[in-house]
C-alpha atoms as a PDB file:
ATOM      1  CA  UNK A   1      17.256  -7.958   6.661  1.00  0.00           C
ATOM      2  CA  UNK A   2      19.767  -5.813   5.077  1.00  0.00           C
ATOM      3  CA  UNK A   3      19.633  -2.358   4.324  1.00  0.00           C
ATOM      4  CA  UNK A   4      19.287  -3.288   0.031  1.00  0.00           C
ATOM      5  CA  UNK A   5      16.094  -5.235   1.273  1.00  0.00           C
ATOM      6  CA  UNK A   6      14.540  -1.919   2.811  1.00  0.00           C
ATOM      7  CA  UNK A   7      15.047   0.278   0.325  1.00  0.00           C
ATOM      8  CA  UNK A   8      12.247  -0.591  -2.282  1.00  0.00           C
ATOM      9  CA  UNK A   9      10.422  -1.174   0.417  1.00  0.00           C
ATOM     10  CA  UNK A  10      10.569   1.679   2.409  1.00  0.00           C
ATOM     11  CA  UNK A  11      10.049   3.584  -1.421  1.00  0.00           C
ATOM     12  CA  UNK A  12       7.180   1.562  -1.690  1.00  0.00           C
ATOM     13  CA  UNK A  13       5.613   1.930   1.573  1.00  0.00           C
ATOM     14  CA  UNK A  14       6.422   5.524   1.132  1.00  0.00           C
ATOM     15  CA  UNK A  15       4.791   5.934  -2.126  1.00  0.00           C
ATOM     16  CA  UNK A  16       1.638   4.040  -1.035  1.00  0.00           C
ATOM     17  CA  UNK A  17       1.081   6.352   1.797  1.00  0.00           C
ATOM     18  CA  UNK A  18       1.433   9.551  -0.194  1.00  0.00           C
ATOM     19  CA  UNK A  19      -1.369   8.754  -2.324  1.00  0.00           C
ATOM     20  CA  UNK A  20      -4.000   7.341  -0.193  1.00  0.00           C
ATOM     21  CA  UNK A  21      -3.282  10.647   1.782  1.00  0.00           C
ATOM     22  CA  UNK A  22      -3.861  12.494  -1.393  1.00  0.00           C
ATOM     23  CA  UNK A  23      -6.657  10.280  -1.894  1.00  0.00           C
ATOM     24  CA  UNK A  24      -8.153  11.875   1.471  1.00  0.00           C
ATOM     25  CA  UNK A  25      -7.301  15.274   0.520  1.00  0.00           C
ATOM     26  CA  UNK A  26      -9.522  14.852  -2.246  1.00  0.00           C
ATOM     27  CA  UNK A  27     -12.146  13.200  -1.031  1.00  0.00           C
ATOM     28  CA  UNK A  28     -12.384  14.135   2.528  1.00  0.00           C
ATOM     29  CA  UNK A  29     -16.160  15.449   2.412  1.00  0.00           C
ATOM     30  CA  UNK A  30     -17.316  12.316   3.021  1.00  0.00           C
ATOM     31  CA  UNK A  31     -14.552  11.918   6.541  1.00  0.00           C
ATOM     32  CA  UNK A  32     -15.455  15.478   7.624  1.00  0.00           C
ATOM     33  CA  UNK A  33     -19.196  14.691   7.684  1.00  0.00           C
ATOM     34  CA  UNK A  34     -19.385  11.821   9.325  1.00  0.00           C
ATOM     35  CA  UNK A  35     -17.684  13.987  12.041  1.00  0.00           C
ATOM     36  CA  UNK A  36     -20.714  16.339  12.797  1.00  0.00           C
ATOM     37  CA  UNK A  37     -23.800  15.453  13.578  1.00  0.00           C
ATOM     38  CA  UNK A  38     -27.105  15.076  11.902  1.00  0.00           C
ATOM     39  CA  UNK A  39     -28.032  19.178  11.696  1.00  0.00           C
ATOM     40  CA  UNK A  40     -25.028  20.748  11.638  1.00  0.00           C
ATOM     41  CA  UNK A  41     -24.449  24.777  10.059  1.00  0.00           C
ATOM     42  CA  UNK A  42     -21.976  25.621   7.595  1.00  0.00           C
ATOM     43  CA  UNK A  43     -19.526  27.292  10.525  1.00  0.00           C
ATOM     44  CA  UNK A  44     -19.587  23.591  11.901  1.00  0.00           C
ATOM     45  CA  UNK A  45     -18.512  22.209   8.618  1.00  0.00           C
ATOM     46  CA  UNK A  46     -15.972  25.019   7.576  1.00  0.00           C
ATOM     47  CA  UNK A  47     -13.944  24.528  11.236  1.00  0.00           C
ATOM     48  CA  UNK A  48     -13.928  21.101  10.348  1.00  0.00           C
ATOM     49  CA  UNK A  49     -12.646  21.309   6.616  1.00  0.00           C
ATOM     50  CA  UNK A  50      -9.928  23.894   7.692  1.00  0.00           C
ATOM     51  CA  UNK A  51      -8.496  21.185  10.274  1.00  0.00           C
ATOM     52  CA  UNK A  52      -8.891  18.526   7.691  1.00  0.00           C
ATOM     53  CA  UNK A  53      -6.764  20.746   5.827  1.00  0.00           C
ATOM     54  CA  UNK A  54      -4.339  21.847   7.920  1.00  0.00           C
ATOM     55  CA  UNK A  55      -3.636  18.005   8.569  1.00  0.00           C
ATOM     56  CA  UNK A  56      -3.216  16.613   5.510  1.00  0.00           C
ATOM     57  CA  UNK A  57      -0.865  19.563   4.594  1.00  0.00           C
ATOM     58  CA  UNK A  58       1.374  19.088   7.103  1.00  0.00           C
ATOM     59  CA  UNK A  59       1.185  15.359   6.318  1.00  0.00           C
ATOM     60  CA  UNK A  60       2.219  16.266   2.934  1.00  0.00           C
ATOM     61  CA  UNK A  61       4.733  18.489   4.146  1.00  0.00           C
ATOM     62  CA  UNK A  62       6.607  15.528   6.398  1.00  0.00           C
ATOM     63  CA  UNK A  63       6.387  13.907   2.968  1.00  0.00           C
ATOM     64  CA  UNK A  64       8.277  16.548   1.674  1.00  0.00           C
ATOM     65  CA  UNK A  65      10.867  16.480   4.377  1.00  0.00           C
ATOM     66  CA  UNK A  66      11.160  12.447   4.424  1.00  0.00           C
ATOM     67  CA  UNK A  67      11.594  11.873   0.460  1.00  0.00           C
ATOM     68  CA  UNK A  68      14.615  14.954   0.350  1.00  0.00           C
ATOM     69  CA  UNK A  69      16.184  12.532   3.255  1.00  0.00           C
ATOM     70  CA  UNK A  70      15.573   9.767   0.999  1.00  0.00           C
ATOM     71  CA  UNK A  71      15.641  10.474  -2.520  1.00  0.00           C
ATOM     72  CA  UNK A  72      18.853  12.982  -1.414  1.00  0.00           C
ATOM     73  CA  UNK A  73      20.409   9.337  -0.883  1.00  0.00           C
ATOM     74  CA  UNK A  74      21.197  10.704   3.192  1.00  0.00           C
ATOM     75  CA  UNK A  75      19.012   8.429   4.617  1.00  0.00           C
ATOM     76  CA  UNK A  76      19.049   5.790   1.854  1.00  0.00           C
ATOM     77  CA  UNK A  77      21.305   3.202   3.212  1.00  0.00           C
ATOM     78  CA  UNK A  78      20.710   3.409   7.199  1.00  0.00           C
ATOM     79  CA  UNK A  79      19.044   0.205   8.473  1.00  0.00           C
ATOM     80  CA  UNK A  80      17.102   2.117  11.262  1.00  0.00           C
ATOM     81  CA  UNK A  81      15.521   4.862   9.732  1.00  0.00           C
ATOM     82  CA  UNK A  82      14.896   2.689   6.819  1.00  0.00           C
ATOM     83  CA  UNK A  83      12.666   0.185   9.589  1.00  0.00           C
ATOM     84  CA  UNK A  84      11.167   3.068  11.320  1.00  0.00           C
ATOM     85  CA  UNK A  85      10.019   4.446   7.664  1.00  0.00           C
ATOM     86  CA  UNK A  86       9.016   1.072   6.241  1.00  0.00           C
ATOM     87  CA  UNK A  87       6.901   0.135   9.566  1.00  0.00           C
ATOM     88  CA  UNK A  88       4.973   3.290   9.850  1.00  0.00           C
ATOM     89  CA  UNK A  89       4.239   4.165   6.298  1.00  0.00           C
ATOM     90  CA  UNK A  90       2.956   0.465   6.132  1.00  0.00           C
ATOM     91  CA  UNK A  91       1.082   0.967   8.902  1.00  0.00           C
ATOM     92  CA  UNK A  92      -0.241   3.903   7.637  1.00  0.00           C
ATOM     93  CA  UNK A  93      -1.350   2.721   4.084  1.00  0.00           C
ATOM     94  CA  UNK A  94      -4.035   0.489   6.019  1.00  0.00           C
ATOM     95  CA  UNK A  95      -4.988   2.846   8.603  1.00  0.00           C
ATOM     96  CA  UNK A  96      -5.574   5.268   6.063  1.00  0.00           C
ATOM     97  CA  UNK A  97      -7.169   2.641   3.876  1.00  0.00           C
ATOM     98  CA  UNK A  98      -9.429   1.982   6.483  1.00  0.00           C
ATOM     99  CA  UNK A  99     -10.430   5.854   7.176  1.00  0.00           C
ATOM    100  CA  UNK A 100     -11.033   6.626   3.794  1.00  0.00           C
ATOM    101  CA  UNK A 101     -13.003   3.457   2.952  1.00  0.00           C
ATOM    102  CA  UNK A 102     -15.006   3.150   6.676  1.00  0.00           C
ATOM    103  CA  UNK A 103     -15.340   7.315   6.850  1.00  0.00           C
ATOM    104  CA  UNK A 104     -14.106   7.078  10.087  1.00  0.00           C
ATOM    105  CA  UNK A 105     -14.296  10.390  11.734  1.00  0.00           C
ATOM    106  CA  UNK A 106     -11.534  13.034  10.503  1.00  0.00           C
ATOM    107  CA  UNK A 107     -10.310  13.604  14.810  1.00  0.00           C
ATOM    108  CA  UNK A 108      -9.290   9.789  14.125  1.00  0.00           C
ATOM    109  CA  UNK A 109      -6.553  10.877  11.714  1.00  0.00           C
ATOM    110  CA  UNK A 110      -4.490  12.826  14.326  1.00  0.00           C
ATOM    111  CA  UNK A 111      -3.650   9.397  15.528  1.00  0.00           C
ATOM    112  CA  UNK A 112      -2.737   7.847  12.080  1.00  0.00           C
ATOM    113  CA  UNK A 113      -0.556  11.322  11.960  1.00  0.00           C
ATOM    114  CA  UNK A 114       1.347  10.710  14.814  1.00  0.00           C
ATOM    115  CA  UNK A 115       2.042   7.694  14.914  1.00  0.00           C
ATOM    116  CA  UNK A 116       2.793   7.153  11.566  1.00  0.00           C
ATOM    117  CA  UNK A 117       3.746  10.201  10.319  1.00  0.00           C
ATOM    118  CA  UNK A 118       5.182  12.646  12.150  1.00  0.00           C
ATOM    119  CA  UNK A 119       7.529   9.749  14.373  1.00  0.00           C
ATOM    120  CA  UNK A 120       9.334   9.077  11.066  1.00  0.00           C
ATOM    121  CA  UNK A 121       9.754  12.388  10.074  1.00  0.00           C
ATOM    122  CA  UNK A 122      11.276  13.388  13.549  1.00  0.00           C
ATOM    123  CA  UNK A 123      13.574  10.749  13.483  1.00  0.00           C
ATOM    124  CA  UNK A 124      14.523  11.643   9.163  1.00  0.00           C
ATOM    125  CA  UNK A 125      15.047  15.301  10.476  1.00  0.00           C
ATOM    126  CA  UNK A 126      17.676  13.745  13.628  1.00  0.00           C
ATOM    127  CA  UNK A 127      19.537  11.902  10.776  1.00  0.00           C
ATOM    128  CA  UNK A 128      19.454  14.575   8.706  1.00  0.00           C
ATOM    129  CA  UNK A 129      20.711  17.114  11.531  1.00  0.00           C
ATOM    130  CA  UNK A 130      23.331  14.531  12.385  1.00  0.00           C
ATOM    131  CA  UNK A 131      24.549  13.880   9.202  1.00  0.00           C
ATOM    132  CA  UNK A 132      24.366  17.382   7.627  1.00  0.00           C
ATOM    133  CA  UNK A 133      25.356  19.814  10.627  1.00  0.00           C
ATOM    134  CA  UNK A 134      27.279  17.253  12.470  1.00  0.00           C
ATOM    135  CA  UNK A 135      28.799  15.285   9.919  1.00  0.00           C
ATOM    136  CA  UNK A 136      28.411  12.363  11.549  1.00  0.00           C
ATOM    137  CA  UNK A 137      27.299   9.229   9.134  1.00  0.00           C
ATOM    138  CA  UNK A 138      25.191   6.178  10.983  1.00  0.00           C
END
């Protein structure tokens, strides 16, 4: 596949990802819930909203870091990071599909985050650090 092939995609895939983790943001009551148990006091909830929110902001701040990469035109045209980026934001879109329509329990998004978003955004910021402070193009 060439890198003109990836590009659209890896916008799309992007794009997709953003808002069904916006989605979440939104409606994340329902996730953070099904979390606790049965009786559970407001402490219980709050701990669990704040890390719902901590996550999803950092999520949204990898965003943040990915799309300057990309929409800077840095990381446009580079086959690899344009896979890695396609793959996990597609992979991504369903998990996060998934957890927001099943409710599955807000510790299971730490994995969808990891995998899926923070591994792209580590390797955007190595391209970025290569190709800004190193001037080296790949």
């Amino acid at each position: 596949m060439q890198a003109s092939g990836l590009i659209p995609a890896r916008f799309l895939t992007l794009t997709a990802h953003l808002i069904l983790v916006i989605v979440i943001f939104w409606t994340r009551d329902d996730n953070i819930k099904s979390d606790l148990p049965e009786e559970y006091t407001d402490s219980e909830y709050d701990d669990k909203d704040i890390e719902s929110i901590v996550a999803l902001s950092v999520t949204l701040g990898l965003f943040l870091l990915e799309l300057i990469g990309f929409m800077g035109g840095i990381t446009m045209f580079m086959s690899f990071q344009g896979l890695i980026s396609t793959t996990a934001h597609s992979a991504a879109a369903i998990a996060c599909s998934y957890f927001l329509f099943d409710q599955w329990p807000f510790e299971w998004y730490w994995y969808i985050f990891g995998f899926c978003s923070a591994f792209p955004a580590v390797t955007e910021l190595v391209y970025l650090i290569a190709v800004l402070c190193l001037r080296k193009g790949y």
